[in-house]
Each structure stands twice: as C-alpha cells, then as structure tokens.
PDB file of N, CA and C in Angstrom:
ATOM      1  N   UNK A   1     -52.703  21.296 -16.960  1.00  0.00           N
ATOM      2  CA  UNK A   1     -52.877  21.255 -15.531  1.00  0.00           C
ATOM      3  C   UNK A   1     -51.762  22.064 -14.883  1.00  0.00           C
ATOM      4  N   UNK A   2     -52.109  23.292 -13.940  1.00  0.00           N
ATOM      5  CA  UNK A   2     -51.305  23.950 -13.293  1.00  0.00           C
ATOM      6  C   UNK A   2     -51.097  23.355 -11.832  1.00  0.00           C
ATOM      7  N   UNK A   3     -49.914  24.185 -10.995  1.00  0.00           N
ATOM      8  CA  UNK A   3     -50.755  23.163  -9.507  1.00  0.00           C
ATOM      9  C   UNK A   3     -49.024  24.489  -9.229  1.00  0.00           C
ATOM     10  N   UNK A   4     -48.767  24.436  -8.050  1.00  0.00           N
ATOM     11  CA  UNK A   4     -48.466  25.588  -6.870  1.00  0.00           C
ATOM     12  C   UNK A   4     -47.057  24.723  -7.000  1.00  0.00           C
ATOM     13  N   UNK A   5     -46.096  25.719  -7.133  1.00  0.00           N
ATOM     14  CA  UNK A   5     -44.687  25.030  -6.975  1.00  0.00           C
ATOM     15  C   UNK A   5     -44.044  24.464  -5.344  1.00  0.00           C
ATOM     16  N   UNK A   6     -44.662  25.104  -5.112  1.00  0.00           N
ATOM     17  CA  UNK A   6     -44.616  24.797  -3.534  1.00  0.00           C
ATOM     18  C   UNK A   6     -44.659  23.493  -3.183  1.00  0.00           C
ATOM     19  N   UNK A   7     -45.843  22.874  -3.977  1.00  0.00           N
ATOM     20  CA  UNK A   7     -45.993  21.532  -3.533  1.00  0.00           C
ATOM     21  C   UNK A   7     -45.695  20.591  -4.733  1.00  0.00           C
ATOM     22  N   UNK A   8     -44.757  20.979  -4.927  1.00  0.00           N
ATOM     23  CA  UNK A   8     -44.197  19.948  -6.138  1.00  0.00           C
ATOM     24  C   UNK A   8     -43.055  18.783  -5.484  1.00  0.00           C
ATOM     25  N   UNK A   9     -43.601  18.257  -4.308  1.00  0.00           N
ATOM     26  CA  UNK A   9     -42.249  17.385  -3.921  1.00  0.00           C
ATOM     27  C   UNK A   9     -43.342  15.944  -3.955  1.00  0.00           C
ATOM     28  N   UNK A  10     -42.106  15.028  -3.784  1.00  0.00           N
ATOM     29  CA  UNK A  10     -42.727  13.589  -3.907  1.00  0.00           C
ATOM     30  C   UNK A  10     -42.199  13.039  -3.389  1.00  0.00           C
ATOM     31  N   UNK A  11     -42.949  12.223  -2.544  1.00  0.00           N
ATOM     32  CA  UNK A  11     -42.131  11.227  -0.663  1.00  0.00           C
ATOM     33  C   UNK A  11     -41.980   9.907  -1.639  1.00  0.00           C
ATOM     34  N   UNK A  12     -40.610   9.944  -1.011  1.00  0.00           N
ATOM     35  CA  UNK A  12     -40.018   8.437  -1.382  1.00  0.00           C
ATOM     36  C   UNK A  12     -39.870   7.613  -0.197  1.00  0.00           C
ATOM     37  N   UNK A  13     -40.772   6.990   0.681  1.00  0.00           N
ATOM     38  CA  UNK A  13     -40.211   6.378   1.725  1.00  0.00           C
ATOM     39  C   UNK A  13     -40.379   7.387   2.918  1.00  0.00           C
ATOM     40  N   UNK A  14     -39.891   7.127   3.955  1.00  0.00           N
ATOM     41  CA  UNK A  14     -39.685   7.770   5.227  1.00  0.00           C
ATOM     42  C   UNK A  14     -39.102   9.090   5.174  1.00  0.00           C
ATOM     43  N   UNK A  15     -37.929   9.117   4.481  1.00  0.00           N
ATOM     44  CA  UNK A  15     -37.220  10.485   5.070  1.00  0.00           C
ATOM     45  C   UNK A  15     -36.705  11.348   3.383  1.00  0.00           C
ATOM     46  N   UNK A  16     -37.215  10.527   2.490  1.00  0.00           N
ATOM     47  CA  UNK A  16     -36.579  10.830   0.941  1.00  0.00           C
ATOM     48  C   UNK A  16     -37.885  11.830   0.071  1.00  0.00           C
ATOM     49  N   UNK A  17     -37.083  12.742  -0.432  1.00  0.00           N
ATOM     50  CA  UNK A  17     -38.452  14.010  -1.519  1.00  0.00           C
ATOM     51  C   UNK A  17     -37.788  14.170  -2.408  1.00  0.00           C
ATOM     52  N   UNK A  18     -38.103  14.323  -3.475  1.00  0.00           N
ATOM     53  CA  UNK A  18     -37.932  15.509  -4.881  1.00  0.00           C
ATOM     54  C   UNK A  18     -38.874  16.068  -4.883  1.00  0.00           C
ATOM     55  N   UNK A  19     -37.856  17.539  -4.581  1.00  0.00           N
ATOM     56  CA  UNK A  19     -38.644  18.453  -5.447  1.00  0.00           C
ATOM     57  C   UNK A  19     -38.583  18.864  -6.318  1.00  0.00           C
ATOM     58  N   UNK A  20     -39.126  19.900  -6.964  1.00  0.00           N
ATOM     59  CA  UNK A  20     -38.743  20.055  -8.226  1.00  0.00           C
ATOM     60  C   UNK A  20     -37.810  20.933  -8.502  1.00  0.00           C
ATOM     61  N   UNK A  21     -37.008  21.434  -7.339  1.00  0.00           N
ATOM     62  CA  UNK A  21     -35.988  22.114  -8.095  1.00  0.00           C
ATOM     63  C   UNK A  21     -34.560  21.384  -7.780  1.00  0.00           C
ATOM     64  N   UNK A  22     -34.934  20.169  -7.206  1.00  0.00           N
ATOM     65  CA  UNK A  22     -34.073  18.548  -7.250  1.00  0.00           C
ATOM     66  C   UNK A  22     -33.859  18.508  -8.810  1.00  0.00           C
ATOM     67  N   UNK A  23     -35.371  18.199  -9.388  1.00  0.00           N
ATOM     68  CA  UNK A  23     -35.235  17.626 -10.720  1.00  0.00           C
ATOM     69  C   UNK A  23     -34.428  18.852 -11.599  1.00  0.00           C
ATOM     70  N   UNK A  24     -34.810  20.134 -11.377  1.00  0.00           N
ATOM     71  CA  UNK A  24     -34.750  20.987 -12.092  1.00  0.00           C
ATOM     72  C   UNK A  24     -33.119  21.042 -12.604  1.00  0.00           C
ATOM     73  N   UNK A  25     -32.521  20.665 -10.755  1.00  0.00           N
ATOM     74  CA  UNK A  25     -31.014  20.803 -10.828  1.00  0.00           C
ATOM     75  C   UNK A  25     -30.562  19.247 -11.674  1.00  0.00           C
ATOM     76  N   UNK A  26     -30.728  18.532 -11.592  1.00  0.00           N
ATOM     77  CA  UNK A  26     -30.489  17.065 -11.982  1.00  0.00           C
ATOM     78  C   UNK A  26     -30.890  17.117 -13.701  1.00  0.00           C
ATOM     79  N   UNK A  27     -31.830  18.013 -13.924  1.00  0.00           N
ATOM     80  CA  UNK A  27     -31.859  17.525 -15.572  1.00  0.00           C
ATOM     81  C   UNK A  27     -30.357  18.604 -16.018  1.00  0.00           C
ATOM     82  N   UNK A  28     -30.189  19.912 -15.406  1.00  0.00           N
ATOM     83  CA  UNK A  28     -29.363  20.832 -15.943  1.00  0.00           C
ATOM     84  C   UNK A  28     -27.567  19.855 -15.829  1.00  0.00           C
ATOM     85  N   UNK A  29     -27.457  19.023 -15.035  1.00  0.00           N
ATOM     86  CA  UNK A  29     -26.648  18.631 -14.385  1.00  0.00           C
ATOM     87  C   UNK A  29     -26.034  17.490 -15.661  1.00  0.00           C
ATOM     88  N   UNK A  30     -27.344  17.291 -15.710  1.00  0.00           N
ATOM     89  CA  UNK A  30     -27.347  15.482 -17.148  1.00  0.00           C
ATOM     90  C   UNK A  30     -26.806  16.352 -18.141  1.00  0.00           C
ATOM     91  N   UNK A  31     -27.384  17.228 -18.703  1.00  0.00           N
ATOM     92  CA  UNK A  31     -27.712  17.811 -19.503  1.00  0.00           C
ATOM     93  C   UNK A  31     -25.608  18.792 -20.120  1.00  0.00           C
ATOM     94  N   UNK A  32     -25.292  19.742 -18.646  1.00  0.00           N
ATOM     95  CA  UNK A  32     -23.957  19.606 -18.864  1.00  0.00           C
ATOM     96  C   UNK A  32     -23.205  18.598 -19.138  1.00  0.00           C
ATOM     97  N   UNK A  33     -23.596  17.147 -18.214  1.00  0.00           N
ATOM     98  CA  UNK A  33     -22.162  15.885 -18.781  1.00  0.00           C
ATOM     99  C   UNK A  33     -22.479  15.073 -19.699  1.00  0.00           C
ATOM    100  N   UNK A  34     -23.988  15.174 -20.368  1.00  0.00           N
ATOM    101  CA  UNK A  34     -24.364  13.900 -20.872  1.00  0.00           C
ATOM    102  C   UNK A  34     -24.567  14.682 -22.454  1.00  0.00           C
ATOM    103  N   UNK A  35     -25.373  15.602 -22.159  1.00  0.00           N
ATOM    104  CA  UNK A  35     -26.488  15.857 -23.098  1.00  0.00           C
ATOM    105  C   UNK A  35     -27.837  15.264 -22.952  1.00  0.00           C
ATOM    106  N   UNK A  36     -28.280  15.401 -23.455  1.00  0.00           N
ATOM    107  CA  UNK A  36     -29.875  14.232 -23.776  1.00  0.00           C
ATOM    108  C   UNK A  36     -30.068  13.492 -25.061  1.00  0.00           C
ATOM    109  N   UNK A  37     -30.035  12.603 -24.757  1.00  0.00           N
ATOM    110  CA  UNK A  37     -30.314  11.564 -25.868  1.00  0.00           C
ATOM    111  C   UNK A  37     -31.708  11.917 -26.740  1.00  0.00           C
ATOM    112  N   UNK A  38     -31.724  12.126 -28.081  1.00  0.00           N
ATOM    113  CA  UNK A  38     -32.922  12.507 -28.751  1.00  0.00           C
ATOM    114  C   UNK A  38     -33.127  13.883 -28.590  1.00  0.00           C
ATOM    115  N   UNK A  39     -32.547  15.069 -28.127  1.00  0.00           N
ATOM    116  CA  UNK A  39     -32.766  16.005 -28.061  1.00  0.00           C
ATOM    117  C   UNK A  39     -31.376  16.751 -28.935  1.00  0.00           C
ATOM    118  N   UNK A  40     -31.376  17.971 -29.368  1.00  0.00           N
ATOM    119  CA  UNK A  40     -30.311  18.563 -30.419  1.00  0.00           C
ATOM    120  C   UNK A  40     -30.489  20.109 -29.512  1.00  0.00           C
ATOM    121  N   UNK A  41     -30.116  20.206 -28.234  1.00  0.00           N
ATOM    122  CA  UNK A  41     -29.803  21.485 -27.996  1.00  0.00           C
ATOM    123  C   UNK A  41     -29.100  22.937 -28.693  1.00  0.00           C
ATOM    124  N   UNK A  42     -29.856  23.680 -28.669  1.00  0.00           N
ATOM    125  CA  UNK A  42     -28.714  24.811 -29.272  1.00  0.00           C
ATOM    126  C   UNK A  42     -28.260  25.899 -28.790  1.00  0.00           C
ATOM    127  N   UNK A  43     -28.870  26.321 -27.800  1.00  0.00           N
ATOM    128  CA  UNK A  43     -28.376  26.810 -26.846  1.00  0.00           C
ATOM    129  C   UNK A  43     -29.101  26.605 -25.567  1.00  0.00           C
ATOM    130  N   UNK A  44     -28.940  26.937 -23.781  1.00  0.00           N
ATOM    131  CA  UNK A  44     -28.802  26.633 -22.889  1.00  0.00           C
ATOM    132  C   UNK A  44     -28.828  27.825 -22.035  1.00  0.00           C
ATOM    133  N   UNK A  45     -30.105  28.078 -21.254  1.00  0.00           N
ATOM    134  CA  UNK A  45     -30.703  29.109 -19.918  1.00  0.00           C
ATOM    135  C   UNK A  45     -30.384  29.060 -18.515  1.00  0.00           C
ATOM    136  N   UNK A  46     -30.397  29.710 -17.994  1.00  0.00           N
ATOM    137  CA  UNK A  46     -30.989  29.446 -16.441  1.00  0.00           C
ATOM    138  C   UNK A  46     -32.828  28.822 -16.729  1.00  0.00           C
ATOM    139  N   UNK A  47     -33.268  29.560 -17.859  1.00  0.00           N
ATOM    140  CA  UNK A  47     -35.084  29.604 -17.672  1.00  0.00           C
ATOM    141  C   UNK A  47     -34.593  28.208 -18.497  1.00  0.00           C
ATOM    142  N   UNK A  48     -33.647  27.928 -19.266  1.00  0.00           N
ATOM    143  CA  UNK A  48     -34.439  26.417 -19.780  1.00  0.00           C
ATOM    144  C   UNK A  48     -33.717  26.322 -21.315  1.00  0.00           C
ATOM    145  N   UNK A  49     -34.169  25.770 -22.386  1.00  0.00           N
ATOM    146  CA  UNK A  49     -33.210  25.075 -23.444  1.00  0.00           C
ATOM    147  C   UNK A  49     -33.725  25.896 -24.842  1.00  0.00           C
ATOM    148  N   UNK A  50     -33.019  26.301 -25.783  1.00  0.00           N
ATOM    149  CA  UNK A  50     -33.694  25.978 -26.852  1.00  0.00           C
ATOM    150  C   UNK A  50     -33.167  24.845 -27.776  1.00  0.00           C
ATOM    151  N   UNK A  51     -34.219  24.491 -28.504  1.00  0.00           N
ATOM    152  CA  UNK A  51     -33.855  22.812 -28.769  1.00  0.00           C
ATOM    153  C   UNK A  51     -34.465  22.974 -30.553  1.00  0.00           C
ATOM    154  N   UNK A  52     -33.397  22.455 -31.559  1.00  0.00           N
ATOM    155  CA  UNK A  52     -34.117  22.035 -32.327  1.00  0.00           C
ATOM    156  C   UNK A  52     -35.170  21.387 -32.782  1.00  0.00           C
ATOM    157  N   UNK A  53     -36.077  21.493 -33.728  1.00  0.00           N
ATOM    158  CA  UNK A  53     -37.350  21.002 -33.668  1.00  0.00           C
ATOM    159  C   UNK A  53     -37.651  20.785 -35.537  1.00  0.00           C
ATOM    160  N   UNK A  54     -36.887  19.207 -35.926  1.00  0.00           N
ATOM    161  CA  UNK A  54     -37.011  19.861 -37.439  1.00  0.00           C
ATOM    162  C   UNK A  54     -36.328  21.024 -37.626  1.00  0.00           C
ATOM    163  N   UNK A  55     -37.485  22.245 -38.881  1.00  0.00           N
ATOM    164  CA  UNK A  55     -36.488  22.631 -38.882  1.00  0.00           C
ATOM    165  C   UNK A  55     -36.509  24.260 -38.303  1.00  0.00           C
ATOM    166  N   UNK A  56     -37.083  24.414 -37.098  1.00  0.00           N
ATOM    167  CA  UNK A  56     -37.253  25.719 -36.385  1.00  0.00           C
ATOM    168  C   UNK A  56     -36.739  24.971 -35.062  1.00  0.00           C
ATOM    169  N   UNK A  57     -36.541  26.380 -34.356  1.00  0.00           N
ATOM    170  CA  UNK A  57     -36.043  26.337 -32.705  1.00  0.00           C
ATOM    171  C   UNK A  57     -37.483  26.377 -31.744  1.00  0.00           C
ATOM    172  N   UNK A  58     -36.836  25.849 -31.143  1.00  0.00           N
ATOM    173  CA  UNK A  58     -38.407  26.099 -29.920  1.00  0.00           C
ATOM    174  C   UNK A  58     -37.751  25.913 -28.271  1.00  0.00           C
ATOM    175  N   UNK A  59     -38.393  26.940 -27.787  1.00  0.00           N
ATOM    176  CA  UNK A  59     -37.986  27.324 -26.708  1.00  0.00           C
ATOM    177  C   UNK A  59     -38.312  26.248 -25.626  1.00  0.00           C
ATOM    178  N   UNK A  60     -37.760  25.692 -24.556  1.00  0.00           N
ATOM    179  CA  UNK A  60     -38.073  24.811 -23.592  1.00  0.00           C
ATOM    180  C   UNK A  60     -38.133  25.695 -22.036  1.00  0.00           C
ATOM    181  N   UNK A  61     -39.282  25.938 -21.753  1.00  0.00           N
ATOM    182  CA  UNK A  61     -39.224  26.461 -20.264  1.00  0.00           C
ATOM    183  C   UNK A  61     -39.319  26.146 -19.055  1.00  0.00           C
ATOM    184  N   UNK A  62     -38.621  26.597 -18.022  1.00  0.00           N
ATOM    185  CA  UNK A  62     -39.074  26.257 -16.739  1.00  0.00           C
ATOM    186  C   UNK A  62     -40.497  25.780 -16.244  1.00  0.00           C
ATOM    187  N   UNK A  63     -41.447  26.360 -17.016  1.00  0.00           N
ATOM    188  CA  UNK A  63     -42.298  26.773 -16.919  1.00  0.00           C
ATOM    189  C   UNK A  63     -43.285  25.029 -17.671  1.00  0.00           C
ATOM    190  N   UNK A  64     -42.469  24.926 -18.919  1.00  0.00           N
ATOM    191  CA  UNK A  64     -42.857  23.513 -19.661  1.00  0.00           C
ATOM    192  C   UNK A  64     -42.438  22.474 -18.384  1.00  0.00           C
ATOM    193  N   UNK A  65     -41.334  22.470 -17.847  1.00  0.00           N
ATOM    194  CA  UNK A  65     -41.211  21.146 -17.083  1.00  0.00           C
ATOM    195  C   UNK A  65     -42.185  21.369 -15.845  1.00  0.00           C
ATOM    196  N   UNK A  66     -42.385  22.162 -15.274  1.00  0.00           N
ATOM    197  CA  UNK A  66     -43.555  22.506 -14.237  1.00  0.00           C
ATOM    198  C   UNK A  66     -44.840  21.673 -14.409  1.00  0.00           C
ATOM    199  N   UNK A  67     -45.356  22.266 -15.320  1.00  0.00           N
ATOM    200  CA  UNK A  67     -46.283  21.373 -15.859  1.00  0.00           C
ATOM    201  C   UNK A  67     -46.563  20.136 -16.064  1.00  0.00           C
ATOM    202  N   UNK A  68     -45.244  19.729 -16.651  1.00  0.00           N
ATOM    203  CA  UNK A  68     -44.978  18.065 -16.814  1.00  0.00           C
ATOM    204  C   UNK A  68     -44.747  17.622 -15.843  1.00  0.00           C
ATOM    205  N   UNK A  69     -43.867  18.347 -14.608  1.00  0.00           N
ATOM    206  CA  UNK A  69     -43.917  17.788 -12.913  1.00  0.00           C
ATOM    207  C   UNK A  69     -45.314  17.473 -12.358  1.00  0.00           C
ATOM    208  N   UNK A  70     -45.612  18.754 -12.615  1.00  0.00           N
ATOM    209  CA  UNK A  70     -47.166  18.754 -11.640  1.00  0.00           C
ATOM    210  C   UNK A  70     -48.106  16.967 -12.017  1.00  0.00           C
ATOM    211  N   UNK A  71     -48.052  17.037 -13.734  1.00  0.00           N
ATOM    212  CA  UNK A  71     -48.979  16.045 -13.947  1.00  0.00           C
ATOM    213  C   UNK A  71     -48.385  14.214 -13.463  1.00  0.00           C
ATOM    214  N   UNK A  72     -47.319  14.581 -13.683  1.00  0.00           N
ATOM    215  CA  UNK A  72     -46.462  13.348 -12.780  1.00  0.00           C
ATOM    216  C   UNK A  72     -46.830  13.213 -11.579  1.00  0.00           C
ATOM    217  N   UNK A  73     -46.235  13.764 -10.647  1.00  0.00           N
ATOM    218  CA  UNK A  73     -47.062  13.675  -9.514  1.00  0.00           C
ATOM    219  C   UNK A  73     -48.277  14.051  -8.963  1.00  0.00           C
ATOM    220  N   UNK A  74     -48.987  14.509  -9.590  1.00  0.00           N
ATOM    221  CA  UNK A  74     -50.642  14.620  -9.446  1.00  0.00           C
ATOM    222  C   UNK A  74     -51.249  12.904  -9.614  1.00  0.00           C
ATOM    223  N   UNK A  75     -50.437  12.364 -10.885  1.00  0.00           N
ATOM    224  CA  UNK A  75     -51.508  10.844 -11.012  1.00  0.00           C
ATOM    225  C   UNK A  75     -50.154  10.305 -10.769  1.00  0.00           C
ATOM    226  N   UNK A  76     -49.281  10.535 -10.745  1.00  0.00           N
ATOM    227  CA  UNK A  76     -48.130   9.327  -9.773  1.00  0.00           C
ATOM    228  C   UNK A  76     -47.523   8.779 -10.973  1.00  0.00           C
ATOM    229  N   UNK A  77     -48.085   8.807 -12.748  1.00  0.00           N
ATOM    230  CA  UNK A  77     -47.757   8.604 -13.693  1.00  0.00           C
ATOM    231  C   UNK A  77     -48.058   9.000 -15.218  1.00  0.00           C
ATOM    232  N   UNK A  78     -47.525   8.810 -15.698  1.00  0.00           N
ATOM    233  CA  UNK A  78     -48.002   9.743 -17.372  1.00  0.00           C
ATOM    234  C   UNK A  78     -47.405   8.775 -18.548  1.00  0.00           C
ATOM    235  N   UNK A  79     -48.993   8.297 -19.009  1.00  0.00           N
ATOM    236  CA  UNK A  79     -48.983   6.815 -20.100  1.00  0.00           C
ATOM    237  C   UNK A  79     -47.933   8.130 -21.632  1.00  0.00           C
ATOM    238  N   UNK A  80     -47.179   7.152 -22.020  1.00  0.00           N
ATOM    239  CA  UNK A  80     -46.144   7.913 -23.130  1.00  0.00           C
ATOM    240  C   UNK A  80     -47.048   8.726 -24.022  1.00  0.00           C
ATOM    241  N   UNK A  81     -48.042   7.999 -24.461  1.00  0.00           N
ATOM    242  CA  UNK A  81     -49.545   8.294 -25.484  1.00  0.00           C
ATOM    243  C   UNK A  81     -49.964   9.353 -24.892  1.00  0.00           C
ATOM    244  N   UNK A  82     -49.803  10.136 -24.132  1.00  0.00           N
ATOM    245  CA  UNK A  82     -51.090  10.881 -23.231  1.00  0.00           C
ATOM    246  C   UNK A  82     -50.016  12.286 -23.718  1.00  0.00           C
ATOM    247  N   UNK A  83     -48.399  11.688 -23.350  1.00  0.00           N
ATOM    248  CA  UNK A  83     -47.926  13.269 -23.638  1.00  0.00           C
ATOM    249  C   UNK A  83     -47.367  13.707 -25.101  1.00  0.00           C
ATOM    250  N   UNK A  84     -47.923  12.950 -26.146  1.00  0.00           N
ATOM    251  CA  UNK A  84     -47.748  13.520 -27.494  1.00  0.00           C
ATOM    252  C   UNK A  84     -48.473  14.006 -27.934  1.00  0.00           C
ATOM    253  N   UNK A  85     -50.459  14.225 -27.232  1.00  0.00           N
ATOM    254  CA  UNK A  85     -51.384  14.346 -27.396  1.00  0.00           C
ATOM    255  C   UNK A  85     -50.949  16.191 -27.052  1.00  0.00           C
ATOM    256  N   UNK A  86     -50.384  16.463 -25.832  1.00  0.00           N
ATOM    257  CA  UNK A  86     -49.749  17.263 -25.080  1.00  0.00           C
ATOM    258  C   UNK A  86     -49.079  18.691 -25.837  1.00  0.00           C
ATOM    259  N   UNK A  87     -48.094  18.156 -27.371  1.00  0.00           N
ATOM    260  CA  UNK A  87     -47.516  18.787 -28.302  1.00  0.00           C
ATOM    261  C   UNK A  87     -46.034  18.817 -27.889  1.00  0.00           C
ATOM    262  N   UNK A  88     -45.098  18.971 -28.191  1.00  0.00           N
ATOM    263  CA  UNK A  88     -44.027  19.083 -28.653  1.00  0.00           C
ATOM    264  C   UNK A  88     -43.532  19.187 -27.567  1.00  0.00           C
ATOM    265  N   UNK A  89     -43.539  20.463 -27.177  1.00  0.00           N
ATOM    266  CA  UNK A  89     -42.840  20.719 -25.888  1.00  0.00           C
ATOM    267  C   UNK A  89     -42.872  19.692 -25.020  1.00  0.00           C
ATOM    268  N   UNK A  90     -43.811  19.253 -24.259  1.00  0.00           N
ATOM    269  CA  UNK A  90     -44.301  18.098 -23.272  1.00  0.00           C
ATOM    270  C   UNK A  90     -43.324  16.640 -24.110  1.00  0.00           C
ATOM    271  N   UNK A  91     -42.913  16.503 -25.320  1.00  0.00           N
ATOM    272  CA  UNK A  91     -42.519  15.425 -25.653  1.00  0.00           C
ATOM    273  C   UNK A  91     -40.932  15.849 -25.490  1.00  0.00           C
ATOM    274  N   UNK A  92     -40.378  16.934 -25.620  1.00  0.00           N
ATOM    275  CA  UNK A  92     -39.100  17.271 -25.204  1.00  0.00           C
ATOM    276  C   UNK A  92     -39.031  17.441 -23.699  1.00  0.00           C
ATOM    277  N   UNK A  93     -39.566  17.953 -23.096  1.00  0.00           N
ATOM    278  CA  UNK A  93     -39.523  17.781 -21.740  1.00  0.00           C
ATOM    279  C   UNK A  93     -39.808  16.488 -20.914  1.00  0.00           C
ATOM    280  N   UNK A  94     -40.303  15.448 -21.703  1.00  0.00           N
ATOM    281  CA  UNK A  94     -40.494  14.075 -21.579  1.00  0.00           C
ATOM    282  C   UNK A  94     -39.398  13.381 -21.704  1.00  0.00           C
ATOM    283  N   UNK A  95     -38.272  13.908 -22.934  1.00  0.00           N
ATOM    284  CA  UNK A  95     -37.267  13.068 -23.344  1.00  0.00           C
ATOM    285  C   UNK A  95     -35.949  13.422 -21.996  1.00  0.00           C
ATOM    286  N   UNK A  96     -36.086  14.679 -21.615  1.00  0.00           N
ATOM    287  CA  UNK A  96     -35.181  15.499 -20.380  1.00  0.00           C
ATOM    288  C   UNK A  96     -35.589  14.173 -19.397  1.00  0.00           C
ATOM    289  N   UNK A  97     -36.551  14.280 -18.866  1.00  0.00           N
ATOM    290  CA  UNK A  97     -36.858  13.527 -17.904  1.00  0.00           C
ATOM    291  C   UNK A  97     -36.778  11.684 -17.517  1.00  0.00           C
ATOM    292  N   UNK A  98     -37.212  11.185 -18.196  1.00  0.00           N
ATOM    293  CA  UNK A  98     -37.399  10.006 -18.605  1.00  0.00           C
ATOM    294  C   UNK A  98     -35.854   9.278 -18.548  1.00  0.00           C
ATOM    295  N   UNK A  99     -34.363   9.930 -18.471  1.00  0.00           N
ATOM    296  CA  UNK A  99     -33.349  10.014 -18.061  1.00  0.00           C
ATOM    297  C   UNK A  99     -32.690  10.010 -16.745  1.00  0.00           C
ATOM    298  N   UNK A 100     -34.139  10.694 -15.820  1.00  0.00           N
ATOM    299  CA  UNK A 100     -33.366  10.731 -14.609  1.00  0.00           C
ATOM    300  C   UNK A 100     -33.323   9.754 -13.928  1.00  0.00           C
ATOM    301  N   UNK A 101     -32.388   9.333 -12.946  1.00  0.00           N
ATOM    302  CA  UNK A 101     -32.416   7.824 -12.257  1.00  0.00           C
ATOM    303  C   UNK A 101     -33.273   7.705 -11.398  1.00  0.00           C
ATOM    304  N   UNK A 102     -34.486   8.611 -11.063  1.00  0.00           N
ATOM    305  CA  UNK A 102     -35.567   8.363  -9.893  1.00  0.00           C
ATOM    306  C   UNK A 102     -36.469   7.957 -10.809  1.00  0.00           C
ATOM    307  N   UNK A 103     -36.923   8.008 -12.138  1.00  0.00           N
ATOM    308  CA  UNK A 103     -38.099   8.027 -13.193  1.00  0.00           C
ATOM    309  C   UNK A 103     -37.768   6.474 -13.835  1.00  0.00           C
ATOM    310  N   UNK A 104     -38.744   6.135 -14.266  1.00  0.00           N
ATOM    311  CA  UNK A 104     -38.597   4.718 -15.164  1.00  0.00           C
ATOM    312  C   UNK A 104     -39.990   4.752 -15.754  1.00  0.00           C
ATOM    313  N   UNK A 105     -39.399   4.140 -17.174  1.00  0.00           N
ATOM    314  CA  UNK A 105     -40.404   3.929 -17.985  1.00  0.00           C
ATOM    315  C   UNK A 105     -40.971   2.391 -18.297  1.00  0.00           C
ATOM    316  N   UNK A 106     -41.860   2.243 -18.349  1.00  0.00           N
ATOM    317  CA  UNK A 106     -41.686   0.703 -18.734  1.00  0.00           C
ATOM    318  C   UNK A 106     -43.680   0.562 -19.181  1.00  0.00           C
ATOM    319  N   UNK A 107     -43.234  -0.200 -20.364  1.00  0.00           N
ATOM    320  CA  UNK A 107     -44.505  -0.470 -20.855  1.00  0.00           C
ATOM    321  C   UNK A 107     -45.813   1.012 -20.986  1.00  0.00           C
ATOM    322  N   UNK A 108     -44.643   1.531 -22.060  1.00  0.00           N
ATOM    323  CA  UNK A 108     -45.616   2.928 -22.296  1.00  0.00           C
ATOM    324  C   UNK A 108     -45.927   3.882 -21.306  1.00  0.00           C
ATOM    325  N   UNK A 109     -45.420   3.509 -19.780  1.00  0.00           N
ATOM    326  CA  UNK A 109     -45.988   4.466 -18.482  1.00  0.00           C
ATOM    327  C   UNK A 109     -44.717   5.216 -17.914  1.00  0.00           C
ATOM    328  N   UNK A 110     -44.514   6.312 -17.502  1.00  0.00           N
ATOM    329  CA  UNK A 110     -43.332   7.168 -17.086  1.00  0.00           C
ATOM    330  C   UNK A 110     -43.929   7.501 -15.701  1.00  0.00           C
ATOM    331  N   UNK A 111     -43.085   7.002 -14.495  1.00  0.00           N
ATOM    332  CA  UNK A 111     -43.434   7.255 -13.213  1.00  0.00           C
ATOM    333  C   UNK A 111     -42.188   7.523 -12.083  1.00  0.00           C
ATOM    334  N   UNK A 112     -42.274   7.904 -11.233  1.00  0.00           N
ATOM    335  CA  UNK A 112     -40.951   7.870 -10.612  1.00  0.00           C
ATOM    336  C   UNK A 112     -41.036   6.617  -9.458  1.00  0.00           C
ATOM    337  N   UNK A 113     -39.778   6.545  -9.053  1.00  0.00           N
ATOM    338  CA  UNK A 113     -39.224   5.222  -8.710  1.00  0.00           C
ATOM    339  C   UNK A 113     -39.081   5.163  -7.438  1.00  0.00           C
ATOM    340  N   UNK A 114     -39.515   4.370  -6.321  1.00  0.00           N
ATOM    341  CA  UNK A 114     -38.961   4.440  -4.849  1.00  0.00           C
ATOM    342  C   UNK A 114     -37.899   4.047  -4.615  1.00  0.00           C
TER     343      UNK A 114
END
C-alpha cells in the first residue's frame, strides 16, 4: 500500500500530529542514543540503515518506513502477524518503530497512542 507523503500525519487530540518526518526524526534520534533492540546495524544513511540479516546485509529505506507509516495510519493499526507476511524489511522497520513512545503494542496489535 502506497499513499502521498503529504498526508502522512496523525491527530492526536486537539492541537497534537505526527508526521512522518516526526517519526522519521525520532527513530534516527533512538537509533543514535539507544540503538534498536533486535536490530544489528552496520552502517547508517540519511536514506536509512543497513542492517544485518543472518547472514547478508539488507538495505532499510526511507522508502520501507513510508510504507509501514502509510499502513499504520490508513487502519489506525497493524496486527504483528500481518507484518511478517510483509517480508523482512517490514519486520525491521517494525522493530525501529514499535520503540517509539507514541506507538504501543499490546496483544499482537501495533498502533499509536493518544
């Protein structure tokens, strides 16, 4: 599912949005102080990550979390099962996300948080 970056924001309430280049900045942000848990970075973009995978590299793009935005806020949520079906990428860009303090997971469903 594609969908227009433009409208990639999500109302929290009255006066509160993410957009996605909120999230975009907030995963890069984790990502400098934290790392990501379950993920083995090896090197680090402006466009995005490459990440071990076993035992090849695979590229993580701007372009992968887009996608995974769009379908988030298109159904407001994304059952865990739905994005392994998805492939690899979508499950690393799942693990980025699923970190941030607006998102919560609970009982297999990944949604963001008011």
């Amino acid at each position: 599912m594609h969908c227009d970056i433009l409208i990639l924001v999500y109302y929290l309430g009255d006066d509160k949005m993410i957009a996605f280049s909120k999230m975009w900045d907030d995963v890069f942000k984790m990502v400098e102080e934290n790392g990501c848990n379950g993920v083995k970075i090896v090197e680090k973009f402006k466009s995005g990550y490459i990440v071990l995978i076993e035992d090849s590299k695979e590229f993580i793009t701007k372009e992968d979390f887009v996608n995974f935005w769009c379908r988030l806020l298109y159904y407001n949520e994304v059952e865990t099962d739905n994005i392994k079906k998805c492939g690899e990428k979508a499950e690393y860009v799942y693990k980025f996300i699923k970190n941030l303090p607006y998102v919560s997971e609970n009982s297999g469903i990944i949604k963001l948080v008011e």
